[in-house]
C-alpha atoms as a PDB file:
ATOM      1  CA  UNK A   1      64.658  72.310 -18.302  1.00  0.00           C
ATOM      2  CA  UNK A   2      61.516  70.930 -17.678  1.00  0.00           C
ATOM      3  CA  UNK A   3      59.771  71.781 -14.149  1.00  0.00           C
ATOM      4  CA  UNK A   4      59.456  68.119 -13.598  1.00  0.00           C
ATOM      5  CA  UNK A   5      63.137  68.026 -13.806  1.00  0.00           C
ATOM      6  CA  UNK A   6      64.473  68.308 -10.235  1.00  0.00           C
ATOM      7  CA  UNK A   7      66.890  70.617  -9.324  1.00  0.00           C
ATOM      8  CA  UNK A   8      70.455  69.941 -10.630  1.00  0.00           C
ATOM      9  CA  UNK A   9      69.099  66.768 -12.080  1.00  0.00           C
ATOM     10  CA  UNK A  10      69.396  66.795 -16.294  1.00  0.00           C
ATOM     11  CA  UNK A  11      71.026  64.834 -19.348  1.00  0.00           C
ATOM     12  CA  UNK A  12      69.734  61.256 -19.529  1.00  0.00           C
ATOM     13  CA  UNK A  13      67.681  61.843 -15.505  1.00  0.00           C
ATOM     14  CA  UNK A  14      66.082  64.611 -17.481  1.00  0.00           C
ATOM     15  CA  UNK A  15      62.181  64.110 -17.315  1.00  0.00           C
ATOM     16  CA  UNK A  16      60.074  65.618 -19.955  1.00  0.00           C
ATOM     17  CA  UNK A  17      56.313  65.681 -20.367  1.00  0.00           C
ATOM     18  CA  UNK A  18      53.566  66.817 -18.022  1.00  0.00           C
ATOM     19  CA  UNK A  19      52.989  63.957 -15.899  1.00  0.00           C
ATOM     20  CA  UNK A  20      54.883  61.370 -13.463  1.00  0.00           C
ATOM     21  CA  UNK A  21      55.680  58.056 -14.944  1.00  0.00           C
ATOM     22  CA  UNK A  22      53.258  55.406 -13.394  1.00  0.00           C
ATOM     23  CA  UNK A  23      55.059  52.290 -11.349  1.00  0.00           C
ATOM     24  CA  UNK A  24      52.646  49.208 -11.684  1.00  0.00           C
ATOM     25  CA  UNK A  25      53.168  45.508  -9.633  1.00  0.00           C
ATOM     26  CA  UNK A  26      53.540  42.600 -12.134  1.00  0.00           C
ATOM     27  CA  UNK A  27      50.148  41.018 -13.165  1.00  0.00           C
ATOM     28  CA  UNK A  28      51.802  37.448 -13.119  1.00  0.00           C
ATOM     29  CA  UNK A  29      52.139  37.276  -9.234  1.00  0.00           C
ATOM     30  CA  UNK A  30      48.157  38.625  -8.889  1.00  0.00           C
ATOM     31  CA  UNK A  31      46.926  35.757 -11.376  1.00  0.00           C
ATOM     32  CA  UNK A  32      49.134  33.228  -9.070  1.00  0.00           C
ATOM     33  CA  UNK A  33      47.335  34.298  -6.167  1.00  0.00           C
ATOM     34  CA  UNK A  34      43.922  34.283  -7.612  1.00  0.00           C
ATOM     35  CA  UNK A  35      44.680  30.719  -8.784  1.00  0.00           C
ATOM     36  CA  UNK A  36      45.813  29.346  -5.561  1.00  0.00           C
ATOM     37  CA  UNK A  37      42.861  30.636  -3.617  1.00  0.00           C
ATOM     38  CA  UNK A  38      40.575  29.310  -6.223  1.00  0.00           C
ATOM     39  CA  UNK A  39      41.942  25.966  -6.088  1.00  0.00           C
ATOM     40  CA  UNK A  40      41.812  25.812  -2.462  1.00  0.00           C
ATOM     41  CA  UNK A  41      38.003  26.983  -2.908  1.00  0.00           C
ATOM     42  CA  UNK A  42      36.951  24.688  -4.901  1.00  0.00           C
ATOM     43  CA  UNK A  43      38.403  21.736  -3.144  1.00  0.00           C
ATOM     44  CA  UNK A  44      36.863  22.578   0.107  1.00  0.00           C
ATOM     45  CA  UNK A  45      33.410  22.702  -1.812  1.00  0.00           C
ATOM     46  CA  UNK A  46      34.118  19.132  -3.285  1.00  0.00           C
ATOM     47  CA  UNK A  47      35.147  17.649   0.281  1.00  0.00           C
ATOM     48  CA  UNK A  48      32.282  19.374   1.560  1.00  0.00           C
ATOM     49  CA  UNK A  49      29.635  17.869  -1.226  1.00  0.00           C
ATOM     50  CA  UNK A  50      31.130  14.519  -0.672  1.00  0.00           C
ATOM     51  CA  UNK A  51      30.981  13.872   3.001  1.00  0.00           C
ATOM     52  CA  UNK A  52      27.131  15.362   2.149  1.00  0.00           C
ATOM     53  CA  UNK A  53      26.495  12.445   0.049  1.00  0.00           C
ATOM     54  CA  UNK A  54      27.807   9.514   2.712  1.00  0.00           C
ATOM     55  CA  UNK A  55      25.846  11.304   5.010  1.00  0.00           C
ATOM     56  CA  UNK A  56      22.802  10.937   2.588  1.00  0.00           C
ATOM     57  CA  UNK A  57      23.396   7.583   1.406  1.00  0.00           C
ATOM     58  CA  UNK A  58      24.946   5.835   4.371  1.00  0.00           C
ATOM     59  CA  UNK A  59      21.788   7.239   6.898  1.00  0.00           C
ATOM     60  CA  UNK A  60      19.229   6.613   4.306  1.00  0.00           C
ATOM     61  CA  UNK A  61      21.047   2.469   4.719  1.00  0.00           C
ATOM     62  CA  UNK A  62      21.368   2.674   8.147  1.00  0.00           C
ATOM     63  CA  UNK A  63      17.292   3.947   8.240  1.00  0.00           C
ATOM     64  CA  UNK A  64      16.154   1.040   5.724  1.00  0.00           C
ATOM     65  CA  UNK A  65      18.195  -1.656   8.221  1.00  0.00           C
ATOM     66  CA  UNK A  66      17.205  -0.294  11.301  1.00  0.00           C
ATOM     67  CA  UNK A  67      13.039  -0.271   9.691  1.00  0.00           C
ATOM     68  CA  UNK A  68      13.413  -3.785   8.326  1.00  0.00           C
ATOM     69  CA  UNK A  69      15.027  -5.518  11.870  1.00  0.00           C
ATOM     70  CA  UNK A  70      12.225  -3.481  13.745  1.00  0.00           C
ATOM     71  CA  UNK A  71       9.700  -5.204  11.304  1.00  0.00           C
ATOM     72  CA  UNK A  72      11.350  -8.223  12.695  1.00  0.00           C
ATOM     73  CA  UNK A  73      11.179  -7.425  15.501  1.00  0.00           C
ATOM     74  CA  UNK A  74       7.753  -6.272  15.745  1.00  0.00           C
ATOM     75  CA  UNK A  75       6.146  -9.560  14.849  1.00  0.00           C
ATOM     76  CA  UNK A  76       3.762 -10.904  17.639  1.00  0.00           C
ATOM     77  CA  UNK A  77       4.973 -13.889  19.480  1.00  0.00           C
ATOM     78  CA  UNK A  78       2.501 -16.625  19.663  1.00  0.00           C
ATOM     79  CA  UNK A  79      -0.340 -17.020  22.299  1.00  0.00           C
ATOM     80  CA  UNK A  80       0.123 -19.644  25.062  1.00  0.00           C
ATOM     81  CA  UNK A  81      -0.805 -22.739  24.004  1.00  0.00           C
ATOM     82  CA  UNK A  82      -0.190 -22.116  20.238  1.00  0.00           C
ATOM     83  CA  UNK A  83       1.730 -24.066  18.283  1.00  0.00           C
ATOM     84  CA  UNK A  84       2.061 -22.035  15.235  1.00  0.00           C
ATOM     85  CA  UNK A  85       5.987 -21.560  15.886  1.00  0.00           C
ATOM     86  CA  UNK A  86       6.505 -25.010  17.110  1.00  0.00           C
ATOM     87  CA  UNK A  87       8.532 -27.700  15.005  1.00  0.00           C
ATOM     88  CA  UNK A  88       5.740 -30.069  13.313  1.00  0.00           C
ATOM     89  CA  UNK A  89       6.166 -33.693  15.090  1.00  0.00           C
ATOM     90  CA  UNK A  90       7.757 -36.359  13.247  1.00  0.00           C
ATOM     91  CA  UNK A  91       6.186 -39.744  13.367  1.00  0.00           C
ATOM     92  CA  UNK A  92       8.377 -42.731  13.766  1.00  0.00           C
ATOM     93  CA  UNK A  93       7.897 -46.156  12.951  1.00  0.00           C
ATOM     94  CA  UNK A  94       7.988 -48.188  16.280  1.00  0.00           C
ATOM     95  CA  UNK A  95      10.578 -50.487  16.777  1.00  0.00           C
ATOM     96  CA  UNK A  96       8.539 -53.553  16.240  1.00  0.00           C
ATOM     97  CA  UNK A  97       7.777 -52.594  13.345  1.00  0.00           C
ATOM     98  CA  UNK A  98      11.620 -52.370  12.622  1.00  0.00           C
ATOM     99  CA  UNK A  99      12.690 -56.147  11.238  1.00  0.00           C
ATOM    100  CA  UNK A 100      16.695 -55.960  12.309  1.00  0.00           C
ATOM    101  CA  UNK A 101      19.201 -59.037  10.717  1.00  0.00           C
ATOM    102  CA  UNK A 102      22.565 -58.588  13.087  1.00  0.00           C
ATOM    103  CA  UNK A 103      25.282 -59.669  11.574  1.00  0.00           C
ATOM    104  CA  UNK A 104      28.948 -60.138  13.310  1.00  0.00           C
ATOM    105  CA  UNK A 105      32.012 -58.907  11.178  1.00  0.00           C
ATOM    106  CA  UNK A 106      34.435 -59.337  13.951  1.00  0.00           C
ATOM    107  CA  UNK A 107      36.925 -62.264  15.212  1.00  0.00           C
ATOM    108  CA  UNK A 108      34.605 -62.022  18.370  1.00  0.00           C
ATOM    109  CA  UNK A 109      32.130 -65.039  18.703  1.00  0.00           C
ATOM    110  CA  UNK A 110      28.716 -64.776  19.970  1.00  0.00           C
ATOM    111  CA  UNK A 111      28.947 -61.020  19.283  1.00  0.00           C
ATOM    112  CA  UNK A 112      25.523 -61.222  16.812  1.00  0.00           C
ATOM    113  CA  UNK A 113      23.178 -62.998  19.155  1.00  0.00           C
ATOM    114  CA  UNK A 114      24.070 -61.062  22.229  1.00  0.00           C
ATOM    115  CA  UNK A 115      23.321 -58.202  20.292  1.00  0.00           C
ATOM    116  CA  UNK A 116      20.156 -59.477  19.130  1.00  0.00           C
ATOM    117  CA  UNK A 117      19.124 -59.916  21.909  1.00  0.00           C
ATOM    118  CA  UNK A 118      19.634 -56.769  23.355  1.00  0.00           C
ATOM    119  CA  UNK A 119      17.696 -55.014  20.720  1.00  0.00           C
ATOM    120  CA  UNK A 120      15.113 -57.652  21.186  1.00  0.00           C
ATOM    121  CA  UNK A 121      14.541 -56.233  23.998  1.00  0.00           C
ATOM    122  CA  UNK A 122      14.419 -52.912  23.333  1.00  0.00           C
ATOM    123  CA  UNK A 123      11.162 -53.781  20.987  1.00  0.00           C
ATOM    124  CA  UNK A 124      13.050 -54.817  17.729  1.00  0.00           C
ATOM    125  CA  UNK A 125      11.926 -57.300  15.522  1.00  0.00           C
ATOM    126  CA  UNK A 126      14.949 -59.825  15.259  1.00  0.00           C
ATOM    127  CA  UNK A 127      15.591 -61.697  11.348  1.00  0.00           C
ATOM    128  CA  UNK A 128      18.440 -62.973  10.491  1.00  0.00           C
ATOM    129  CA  UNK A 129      21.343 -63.804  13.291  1.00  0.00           C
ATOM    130  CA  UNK A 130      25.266 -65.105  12.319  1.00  0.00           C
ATOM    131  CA  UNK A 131      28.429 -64.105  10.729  1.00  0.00           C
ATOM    132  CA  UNK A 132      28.584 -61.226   8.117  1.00  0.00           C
ATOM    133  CA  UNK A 133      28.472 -61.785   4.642  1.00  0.00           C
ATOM    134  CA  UNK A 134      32.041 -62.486   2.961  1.00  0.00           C
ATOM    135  CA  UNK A 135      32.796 -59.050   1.312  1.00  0.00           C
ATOM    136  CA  UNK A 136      31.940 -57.539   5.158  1.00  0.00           C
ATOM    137  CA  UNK A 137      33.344 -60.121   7.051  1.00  0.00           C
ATOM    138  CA  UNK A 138      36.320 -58.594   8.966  1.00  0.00           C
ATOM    139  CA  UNK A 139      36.487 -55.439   7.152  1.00  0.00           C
ATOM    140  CA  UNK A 140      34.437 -52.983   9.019  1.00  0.00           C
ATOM    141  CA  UNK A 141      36.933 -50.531  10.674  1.00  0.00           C
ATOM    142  CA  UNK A 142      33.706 -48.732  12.396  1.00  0.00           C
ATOM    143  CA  UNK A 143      31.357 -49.289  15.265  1.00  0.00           C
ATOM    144  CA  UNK A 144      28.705 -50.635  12.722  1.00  0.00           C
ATOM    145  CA  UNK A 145      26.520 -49.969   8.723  1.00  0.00           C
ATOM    146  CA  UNK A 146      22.976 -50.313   8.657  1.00  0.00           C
ATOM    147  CA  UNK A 147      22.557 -51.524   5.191  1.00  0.00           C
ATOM    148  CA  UNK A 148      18.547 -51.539   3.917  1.00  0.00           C
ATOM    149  CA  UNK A 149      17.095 -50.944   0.445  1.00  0.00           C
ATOM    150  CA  UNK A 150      16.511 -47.602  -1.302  1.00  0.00           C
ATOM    151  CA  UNK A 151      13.505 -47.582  -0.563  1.00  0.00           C
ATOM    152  CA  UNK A 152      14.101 -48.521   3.421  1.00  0.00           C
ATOM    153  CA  UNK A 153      12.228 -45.174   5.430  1.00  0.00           C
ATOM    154  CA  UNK A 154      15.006 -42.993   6.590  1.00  0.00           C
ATOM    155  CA  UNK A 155      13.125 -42.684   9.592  1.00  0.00           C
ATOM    156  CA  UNK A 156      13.794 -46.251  10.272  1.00  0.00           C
ATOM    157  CA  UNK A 157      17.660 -46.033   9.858  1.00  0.00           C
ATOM    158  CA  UNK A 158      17.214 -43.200  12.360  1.00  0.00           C
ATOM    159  CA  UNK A 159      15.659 -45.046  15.002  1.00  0.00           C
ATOM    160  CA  UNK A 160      17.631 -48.130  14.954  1.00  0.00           C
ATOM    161  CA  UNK A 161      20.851 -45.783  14.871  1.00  0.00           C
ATOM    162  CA  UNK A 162      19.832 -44.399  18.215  1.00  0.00           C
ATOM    163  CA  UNK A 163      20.917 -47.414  19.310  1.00  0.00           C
ATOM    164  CA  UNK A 164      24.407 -47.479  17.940  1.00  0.00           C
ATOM    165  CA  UNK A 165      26.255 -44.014  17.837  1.00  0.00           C
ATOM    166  CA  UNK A 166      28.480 -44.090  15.327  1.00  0.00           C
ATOM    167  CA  UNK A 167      27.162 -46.706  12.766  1.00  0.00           C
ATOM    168  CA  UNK A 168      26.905 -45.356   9.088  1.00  0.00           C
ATOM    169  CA  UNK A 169      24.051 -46.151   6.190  1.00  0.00           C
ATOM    170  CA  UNK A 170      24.535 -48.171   3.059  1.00  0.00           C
ATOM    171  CA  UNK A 171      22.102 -49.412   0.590  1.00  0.00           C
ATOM    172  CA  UNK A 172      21.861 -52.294  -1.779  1.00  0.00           C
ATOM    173  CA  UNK A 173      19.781 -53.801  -4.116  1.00  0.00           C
ATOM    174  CA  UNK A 174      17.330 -55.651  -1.337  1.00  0.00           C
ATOM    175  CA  UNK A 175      13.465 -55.138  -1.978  1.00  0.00           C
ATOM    176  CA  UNK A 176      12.215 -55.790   1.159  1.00  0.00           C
ATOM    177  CA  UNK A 177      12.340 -53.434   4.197  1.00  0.00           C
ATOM    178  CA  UNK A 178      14.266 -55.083   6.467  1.00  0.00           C
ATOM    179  CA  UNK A 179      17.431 -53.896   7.803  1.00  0.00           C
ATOM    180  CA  UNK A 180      21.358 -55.191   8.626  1.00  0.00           C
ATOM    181  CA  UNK A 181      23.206 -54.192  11.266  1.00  0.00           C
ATOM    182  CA  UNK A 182      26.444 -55.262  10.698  1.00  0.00           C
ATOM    183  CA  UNK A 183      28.855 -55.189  13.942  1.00  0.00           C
ATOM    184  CA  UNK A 184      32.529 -53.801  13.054  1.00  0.00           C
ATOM    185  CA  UNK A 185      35.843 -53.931  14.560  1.00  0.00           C
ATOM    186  CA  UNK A 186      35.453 -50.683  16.510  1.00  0.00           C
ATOM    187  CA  UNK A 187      32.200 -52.317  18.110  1.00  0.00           C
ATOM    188  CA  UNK A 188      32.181 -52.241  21.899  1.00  0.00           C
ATOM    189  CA  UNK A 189      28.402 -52.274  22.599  1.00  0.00           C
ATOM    190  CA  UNK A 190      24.828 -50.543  22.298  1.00  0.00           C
ATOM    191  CA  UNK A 191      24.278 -47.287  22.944  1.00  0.00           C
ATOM    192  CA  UNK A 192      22.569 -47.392  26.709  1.00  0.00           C
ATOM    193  CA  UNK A 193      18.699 -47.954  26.904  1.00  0.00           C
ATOM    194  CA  UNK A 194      18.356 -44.564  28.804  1.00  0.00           C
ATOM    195  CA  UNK A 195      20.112 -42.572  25.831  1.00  0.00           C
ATOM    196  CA  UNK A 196      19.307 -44.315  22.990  1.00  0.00           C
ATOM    197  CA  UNK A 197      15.442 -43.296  24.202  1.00  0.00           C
ATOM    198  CA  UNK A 198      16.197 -39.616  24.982  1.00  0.00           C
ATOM    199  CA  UNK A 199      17.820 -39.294  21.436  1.00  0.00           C
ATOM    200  CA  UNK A 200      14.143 -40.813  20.189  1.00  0.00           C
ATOM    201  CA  UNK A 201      12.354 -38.911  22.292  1.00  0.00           C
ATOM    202  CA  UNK A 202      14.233 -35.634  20.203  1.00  0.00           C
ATOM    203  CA  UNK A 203      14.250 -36.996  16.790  1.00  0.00           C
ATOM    204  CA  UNK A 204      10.520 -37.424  17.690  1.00  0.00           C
ATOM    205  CA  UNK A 205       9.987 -33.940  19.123  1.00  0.00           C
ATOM    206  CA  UNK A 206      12.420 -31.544  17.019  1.00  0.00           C
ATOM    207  CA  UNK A 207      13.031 -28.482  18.980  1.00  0.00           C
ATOM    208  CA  UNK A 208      11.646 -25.048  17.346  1.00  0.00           C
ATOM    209  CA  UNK A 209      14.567 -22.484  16.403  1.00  0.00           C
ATOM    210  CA  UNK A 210      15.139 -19.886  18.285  1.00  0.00           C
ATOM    211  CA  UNK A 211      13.693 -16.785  17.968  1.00  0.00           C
ATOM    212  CA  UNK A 212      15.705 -13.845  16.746  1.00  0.00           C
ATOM    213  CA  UNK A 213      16.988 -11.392  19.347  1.00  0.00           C
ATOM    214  CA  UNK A 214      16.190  -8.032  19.283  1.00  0.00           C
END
């Protein structure tokens, strides 16, 4: 009997040699281990190296907005007196220089002259004074058209329509620069002296834009 044998102990429990047999863990559940704690490793370096990168991109955004409304910012508003901001004035042709033909496309008689007269007036030069051509007559649902040539100055369509809110622009084959008022169904009367020369007064003096707020 061998003296690793213990005492009693022999047949198949007999142990021969001159050493103890070694007991070793399994390998697999060390490699699972090592695996899992590498994954979880390496994940928390790629979260980490992401949120790095908004940080880097989104500030570096953030810094090139913040610089360029500063620069906007920073601009020098303009000395008293200046006018280097201020909207450029528009010149107007007067009203008597403004050749008006009324015309009355409603059943309402006497509606043309009165209304002539009214701009007359107001510094108009008066034409032509009656009933509204056939393919108008009666079949103007508005307040009013202002019919002049292609070649009428828009600036002239905008003073007379000061006069009557409402009225829309039409052009025909006319050479000369006169224009027609033509009086529709929906026609109750001239815009009032008082606003008709406030709404001059601002198509004469456009107001600047506003500055930008800081």
């Amino acid at each position: 009997m061998s003296m690793l044998t213990p005492p009693g102990m022999g047949g198949k429990y007999k142990v021969t040699g001159a050493a103890y047999p070694r007991m070793t863990r399994p390998r697999r559940r060390r490699r699972i281990v090592l695996v899992v704690l590498g994954s979880i490793i390496g994940l928390a370096l790629i979260a980490y190296g992401a949120v790095q990168l908004i940080d880097v991109f989104g500030g570096d955004a953030d810094k090139r907005k913040t610089a360029a409304a500063a620069k906007d910012c920073a601009t020098p508003a303009p000395k008293a007196g200046s006018t280097a901001s201020a909207a450029p004035q528009v010149v107007l042709p007067p009203p008597a220089g403004i050749t008006v033909n009324v015309y009355n496309a409603t059943p309402r008689a006497g509606l043309a002259k009165a209304v002539g007269d009214e701009l007359k007036s107001r510094g108009f030069a008066i034409g032509k004074v009656g009933n509204a051509p056939a393919h108008f007559d009666k079949k103007v649902p508005g307040a009013g058209i202002l019919v002049g040539s292609p070649q009428t100055d828009k600036a002239a369509f905008s003073v007379l329509g000061t006069n009557l809110a409402g009225a829309t622009q039409q052009t025909d084959a006319r050479e000369s620069a006169d224009i027609d008022l033509i009086l529709g169904d929906a026609f109750k009367e001239l815009t009032p002296k008082a606003d008709a020369d406030k709404a001059l007064a601002v198509l004469a003096n456009p107001r600047p834009a506003p500055a930008k707020k800081c």
